[in-house]
Protein backbone atom coordinates (compact mmCIF):
# COMPACT_ATOMS: atom_id res chain seq x y z
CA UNK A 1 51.10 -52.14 4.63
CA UNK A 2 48.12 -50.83 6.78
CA UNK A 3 49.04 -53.72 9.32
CA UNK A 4 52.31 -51.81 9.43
CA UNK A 5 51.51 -48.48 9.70
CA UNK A 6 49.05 -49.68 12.14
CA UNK A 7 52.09 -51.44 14.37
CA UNK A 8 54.44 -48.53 13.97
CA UNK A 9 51.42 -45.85 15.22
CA UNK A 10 51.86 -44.71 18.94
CA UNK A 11 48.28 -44.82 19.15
CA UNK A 12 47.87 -48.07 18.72
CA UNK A 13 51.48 -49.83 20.14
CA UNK A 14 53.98 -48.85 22.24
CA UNK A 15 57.93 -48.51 20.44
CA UNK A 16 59.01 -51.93 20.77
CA UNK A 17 55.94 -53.68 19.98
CA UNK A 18 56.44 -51.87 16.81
CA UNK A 19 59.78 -52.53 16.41
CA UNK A 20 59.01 -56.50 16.89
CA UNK A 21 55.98 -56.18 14.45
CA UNK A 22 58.09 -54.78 11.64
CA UNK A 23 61.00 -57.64 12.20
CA UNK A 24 58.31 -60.22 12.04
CA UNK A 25 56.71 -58.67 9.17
CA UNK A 26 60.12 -58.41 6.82
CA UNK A 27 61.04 -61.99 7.52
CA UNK A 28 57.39 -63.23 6.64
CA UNK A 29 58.30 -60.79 3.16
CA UNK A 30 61.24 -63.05 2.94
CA UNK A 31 60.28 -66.25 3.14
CA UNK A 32 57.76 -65.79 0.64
CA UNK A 33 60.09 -64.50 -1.77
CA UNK A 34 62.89 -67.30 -1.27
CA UNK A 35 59.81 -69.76 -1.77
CA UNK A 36 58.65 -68.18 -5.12
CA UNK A 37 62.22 -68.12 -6.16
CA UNK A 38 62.93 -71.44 -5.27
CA UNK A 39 60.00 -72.74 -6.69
CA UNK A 40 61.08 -70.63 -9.89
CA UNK A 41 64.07 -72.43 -10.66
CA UNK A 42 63.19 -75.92 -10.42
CA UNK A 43 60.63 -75.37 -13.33
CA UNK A 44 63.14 -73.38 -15.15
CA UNK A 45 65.63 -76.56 -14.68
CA UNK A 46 63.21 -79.09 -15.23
CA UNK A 47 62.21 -77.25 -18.18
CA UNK A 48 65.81 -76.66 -19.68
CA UNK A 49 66.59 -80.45 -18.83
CA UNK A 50 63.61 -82.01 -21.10
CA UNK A 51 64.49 -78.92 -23.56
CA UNK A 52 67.79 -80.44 -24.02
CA UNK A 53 66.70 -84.12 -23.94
CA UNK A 54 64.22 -83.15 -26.92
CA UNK A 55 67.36 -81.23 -29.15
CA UNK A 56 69.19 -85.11 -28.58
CA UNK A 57 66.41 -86.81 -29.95
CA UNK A 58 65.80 -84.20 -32.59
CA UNK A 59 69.33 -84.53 -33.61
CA UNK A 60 69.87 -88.54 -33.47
CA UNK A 61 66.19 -88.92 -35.16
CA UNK A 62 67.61 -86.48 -38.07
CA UNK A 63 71.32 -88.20 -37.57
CA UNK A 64 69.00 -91.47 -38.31
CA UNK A 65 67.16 -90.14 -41.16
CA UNK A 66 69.61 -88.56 -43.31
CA UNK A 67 69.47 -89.34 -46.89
CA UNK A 68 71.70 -90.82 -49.30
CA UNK A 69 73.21 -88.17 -51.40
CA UNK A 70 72.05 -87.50 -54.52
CA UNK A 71 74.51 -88.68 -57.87
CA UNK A 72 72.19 -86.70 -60.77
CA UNK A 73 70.67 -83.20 -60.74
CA UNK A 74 67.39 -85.35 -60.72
CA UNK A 75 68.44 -86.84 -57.94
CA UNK A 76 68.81 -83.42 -56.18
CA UNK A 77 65.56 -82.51 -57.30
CA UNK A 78 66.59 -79.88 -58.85
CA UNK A 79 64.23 -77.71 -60.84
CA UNK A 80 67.11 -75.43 -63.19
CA UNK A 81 70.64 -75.30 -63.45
CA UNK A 82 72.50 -72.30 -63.47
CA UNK A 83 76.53 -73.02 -64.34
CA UNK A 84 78.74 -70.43 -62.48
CA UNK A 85 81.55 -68.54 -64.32
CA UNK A 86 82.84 -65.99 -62.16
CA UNK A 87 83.66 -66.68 -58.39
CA UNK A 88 83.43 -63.01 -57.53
CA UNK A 89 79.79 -63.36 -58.87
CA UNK A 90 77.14 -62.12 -55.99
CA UNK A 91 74.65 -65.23 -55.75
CA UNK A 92 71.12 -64.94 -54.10
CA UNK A 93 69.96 -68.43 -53.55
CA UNK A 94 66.66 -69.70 -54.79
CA UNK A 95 64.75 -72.69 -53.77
CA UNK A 96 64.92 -75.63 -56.79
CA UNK A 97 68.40 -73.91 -58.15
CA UNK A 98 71.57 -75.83 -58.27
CA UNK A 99 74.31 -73.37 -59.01
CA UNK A 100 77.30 -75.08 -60.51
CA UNK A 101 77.50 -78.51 -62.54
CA UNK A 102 75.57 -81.74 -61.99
CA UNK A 103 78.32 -84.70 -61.00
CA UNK A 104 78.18 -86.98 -64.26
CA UNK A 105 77.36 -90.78 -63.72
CA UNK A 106 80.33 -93.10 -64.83
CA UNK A 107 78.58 -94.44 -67.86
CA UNK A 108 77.87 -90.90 -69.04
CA UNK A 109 81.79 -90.58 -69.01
CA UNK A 110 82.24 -93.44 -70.52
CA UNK A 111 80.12 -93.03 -73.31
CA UNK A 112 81.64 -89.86 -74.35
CA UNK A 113 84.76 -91.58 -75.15
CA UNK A 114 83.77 -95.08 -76.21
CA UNK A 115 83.33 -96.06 -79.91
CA UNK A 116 79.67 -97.33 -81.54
CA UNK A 117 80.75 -101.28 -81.18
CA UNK A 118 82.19 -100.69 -77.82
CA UNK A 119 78.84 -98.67 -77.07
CA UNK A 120 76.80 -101.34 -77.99
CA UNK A 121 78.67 -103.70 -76.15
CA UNK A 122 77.91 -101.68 -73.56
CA UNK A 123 74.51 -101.89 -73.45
CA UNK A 124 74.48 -105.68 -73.70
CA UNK A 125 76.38 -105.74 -70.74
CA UNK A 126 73.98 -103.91 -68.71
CA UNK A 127 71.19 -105.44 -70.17
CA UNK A 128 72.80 -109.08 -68.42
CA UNK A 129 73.05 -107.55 -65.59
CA UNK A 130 69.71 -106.19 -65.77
CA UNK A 131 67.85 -109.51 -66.64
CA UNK A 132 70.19 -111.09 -64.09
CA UNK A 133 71.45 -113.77 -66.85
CA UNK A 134 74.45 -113.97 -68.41
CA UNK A 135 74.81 -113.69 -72.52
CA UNK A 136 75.87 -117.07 -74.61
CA UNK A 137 79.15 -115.87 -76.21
CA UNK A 138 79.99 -112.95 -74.15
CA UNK A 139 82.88 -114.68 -72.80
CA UNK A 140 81.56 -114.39 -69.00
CA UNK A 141 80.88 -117.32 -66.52
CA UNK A 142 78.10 -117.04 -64.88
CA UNK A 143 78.54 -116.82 -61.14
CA UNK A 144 77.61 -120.83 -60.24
CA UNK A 145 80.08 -121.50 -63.14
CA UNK A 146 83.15 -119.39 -61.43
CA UNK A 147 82.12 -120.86 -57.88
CA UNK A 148 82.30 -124.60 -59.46
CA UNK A 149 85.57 -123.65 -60.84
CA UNK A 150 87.29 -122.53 -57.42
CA UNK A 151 85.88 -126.02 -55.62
CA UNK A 152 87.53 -127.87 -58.87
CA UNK A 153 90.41 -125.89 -58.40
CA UNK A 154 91.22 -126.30 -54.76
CA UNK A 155 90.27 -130.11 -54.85
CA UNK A 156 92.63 -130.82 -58.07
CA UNK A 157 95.76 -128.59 -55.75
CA UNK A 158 94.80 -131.33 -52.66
CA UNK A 159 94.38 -134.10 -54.60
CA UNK A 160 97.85 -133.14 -56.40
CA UNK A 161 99.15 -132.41 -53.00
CA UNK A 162 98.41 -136.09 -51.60
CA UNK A 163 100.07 -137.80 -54.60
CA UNK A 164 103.12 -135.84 -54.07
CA UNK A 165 103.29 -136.91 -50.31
CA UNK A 166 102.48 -140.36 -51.28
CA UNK A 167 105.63 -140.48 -53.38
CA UNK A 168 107.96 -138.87 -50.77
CA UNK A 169 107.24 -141.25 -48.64
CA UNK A 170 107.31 -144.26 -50.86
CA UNK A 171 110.61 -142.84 -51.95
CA UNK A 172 111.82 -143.33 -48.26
CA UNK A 173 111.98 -146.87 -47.79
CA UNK A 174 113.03 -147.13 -44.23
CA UNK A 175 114.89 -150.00 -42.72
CA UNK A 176 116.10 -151.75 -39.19
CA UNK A 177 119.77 -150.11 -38.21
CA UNK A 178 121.74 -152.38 -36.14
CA UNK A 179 124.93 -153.20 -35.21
CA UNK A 180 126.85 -156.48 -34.73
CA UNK A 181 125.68 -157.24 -31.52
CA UNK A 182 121.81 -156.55 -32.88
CA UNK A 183 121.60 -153.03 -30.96
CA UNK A 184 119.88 -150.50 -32.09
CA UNK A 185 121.03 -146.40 -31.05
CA UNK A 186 119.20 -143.87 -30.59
CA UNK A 187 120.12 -139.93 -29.13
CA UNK A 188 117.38 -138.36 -27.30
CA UNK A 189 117.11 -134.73 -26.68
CA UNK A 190 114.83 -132.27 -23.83
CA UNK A 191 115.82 -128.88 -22.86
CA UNK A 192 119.38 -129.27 -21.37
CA UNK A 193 119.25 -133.25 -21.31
CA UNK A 194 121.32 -135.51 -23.84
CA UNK A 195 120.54 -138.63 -23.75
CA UNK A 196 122.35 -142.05 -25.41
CA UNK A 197 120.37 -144.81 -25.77
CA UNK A 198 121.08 -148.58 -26.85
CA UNK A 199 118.29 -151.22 -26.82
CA UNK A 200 118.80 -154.85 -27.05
CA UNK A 201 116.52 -157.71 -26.90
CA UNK A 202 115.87 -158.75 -22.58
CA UNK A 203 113.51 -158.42 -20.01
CA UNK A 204 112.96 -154.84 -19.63
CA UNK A 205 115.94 -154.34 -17.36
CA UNK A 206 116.02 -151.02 -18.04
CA UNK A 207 119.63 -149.02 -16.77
CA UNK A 208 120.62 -145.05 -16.52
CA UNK A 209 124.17 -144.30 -16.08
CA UNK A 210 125.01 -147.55 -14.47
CA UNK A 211 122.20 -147.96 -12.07
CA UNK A 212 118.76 -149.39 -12.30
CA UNK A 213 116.35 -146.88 -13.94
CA UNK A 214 113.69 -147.30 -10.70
CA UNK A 215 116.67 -146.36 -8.82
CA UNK A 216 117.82 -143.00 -10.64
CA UNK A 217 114.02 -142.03 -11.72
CA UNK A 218 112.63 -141.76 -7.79
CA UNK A 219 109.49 -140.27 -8.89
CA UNK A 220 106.57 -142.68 -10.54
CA UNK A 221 105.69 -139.77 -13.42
CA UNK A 222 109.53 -139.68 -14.42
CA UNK A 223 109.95 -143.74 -14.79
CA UNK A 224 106.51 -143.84 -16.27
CA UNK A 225 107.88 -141.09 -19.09
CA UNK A 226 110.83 -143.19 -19.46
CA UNK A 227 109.19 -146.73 -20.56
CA UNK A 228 106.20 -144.94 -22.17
CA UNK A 229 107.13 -145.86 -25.74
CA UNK A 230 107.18 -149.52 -24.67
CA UNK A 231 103.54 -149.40 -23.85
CA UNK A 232 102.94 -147.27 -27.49
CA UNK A 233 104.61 -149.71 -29.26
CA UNK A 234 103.41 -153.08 -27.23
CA UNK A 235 107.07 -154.19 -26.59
CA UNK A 236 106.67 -153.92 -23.04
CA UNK A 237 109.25 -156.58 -21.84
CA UNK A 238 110.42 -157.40 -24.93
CA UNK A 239 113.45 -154.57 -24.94
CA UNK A 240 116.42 -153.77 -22.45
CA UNK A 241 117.33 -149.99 -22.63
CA UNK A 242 121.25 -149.05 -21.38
CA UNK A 243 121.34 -145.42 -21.19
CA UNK A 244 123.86 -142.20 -20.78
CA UNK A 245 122.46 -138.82 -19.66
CA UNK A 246 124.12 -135.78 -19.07
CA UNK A 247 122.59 -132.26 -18.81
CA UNK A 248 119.57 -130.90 -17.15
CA UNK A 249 117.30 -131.85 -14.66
CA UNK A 250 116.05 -135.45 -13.16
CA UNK A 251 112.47 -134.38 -15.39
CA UNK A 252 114.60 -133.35 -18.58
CA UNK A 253 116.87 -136.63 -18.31
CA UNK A 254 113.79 -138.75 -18.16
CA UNK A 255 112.32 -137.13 -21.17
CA UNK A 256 115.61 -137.04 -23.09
CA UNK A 257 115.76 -140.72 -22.44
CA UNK A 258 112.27 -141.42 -23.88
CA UNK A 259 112.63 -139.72 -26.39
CA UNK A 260 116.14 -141.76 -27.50
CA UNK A 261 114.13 -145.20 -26.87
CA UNK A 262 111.45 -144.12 -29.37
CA UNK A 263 114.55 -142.95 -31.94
CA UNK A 264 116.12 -146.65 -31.32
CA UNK A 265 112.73 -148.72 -31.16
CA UNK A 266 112.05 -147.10 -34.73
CA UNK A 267 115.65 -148.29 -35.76
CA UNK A 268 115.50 -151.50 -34.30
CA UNK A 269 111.78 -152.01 -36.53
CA UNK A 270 110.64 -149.74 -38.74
CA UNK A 271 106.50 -151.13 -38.48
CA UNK A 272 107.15 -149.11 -34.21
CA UNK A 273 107.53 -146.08 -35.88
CA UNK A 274 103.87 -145.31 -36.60
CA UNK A 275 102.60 -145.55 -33.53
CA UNK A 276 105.26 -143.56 -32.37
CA UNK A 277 104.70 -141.03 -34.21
CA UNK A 278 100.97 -140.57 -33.33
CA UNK A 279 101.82 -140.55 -30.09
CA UNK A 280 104.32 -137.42 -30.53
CA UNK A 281 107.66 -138.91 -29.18
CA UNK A 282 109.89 -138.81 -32.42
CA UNK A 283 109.74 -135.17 -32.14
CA UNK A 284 112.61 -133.45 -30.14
CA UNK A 285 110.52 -131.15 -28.08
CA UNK A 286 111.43 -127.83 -28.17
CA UNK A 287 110.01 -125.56 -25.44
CA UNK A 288 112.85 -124.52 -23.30
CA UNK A 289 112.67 -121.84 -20.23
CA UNK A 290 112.86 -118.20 -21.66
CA UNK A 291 115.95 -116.26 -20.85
CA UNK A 292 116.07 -113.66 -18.02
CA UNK A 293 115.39 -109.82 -19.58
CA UNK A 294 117.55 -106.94 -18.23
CA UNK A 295 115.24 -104.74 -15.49
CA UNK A 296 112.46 -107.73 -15.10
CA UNK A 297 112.40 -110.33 -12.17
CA UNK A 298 112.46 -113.27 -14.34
CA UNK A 299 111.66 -113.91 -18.07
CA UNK A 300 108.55 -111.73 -17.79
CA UNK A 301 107.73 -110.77 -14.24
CA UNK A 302 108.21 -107.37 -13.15
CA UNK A 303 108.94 -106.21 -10.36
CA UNK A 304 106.74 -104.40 -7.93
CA UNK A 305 106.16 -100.70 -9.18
CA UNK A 306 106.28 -97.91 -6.86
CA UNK A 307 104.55 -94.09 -7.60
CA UNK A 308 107.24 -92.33 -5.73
C-alpha cells in the first residue's frame, strides 16, 4: 500500500506512470488470489475424494463383518427384559434392555406341547445327534446305511431293467423275408426322397430308375452313400440293388436309397442287421429343412433392420 500511495503521489510520478503502477499492481493482487484459490480446491477435492473412498471401505468392512442374528435373549446379550403392553407407552431406551419378547427356540415350542415319553424321546434324539451315532432300536439308519441302500436300489432297477430288454428281444425272433424269386424289399426314406429297393444275389450291378447307379449318382459322396451298407455289412459284391426313387433331391435320393438297402440286407439275413444298426442306417433320418416363418427371410434369418 505505501508502494501505491507512493506511485499515485505527484511528487514522486507523473499521472500515467501512476495510472500504469496501479494496473500492474491489481493484476499482481489477482494472480495471487486465483493461485491461493486454485491451490485451495485441489486439497479440498483431494481431501473429499479419499474422505469418500474411506466411508466405502468403512461400509463394505462393516457390510463384511456383520453378525449373525441372535435366536435367544442370550444371544442378544441382553442384560433384562422388559415385555411391552401398551403401544402408546413412551419408551426411553437403555443400553442391555430388550423391550418386547425373546423369539423362542423350536424345541422350547415343542416341549410345551409334547408329552413325558415323547419328551424323553426327545432328548435321545438329540443326544444321537450330539454324539454323532445313531441309537440301536431307534428305528433310524445311519447315514452309510441309507447311502448303501440308494446304490442297492438303483443297481437292482438296472439290473431289472436289462432282464426285461433281454426278453423283448429274445421274444423277437427275427427271420429272412423273401419272395419267390429270393428278393428281399426294402422302402427307404430321407427328407422328400422315397425310395424302393429290391436286392438279389449278383455282382453289385447296382441300378436307379433304369439306369446304372454311377450314371444317375454323378457325384463320388452320393454313390459312396448309396453302397455304404455293403461295405458295413462285408457283402460288397455279393448283392445287386434295383431301385425306384421319387421325391427330393439327387443327395436325398441317394440317402433314401441307402437307407432301403440296409432295410432289405436285414430282410434278406437277419445276422446284417447288427452291424447295421451300429452304424446308424436302419434309422429313417429325420432332420428335414425348417419351414419359412411369416416376416423372416428364410426359416430364421431376418432381414436387415433399419432405425428409420
Amino acid at each position: 500500500l505505501s508502494a501505491l500511495s507512493r506511485a499515485v503521489d505527484p511528487a514522486h510520478a507523473t499521472t500515467a506512470t501512476a495510472t500504469a503502477t496501479t494496473r500492474a499492481f491489481s493484476i499482481a493482487m489477482l494472480r495471487d488470489r486465483g493461485a491461493t484459490s486454485s491451490t485451495s480446491f485441489a486439497s479440498s477435492s483431494s481431501s473429499t475424494t479419499s474422505s469418500a473412498s474411506m466411508t466405502r471401505a468403512r461400509s463394505y468392512a462393516s457390510k463384511r463383518a456383520r453378525p449373525q442374528v441372535p435366536l435367544t435373549a442370550e444371544d442378544m446379550g441382553t442384560i433384562r427384559v422388559v415385555k411391552v403392553t401398551d403401544a402408546t407407552q413412551t419408551l426411553t431406551p437403555e443400553d442391555g434392555t430388550l423391550y418386547g419378547e425373546a423369539p423362542e427356540r423350536w424345541e422350547t415350542r415343542e416341549r410345551a406341547v409334547m408329552t413325558a415319553e415323547a419328551e424323553a424321546e426327545l432328548d435321545a434324539l438329540l443326544a444321537t445327534y450330539a454324539e454323532t451315532r445313531v441309537v440301536e432300536d431307534s428305528g433310524l439308519p445311519s447315514m452309510e446305511e441309507i447311502l448303501a441302500g440308494v446304490e442297492a436300489e438303483e443297481a437292482e432297477e438296472r439290473r431289472a431293467r436289462d432282464v426285461e430288454r433281454a426278453a423283448e428281444e429274445e421274444a423277437v425272433v427275427r427271420v429272412p423275408i423273401r419272395d419267390s424269386a429270393g428278393r428281399s424289399y426294402g422302402t427307404g426314406k430321407r427328407k422328400c426322397a422315397v425310395a424302393r429297393v429290391w436286392l438279389t444275389p449278383g455282382r453289385g450291378e447296382h441300378k436307379v430308375n433304369g439306369k446304372p447307379y454311377d450314371e444317375y449318382f454323378s457325384a463320388p459322396t452320393m454313390r459312396a452313400d448309396m453302397v455304404s451298407p455293403f461295405f458295413v455289412s462285408d457283402t460288397l459284391g455279393l448283392f445287386t440293388a434295383t431301385a425306384t426313387v421319387h421325391g427330393g433331391g439327387v443327395s436325398g435320393q441317394a440317402q433314401a436309397v441307402r437307407h432301403g438297402i440296409s432295410v432289405a440286407l436285414q430282410n434278406y439275413d437277419p445276422v446284417f442287421r447288427p452291424a447295421l444298426k451300429a452304424a446308424g442306417f436302419l434309422k429313417r433320418d429325420p432332420r428335414v429343412v425348417e419351414r419359412k416363418k411369416p416376416g423372416k427371410a428364410k426359416a430364421r434369418k431376418s432381414f436387415a433392420w433399419v432405425k428409420r
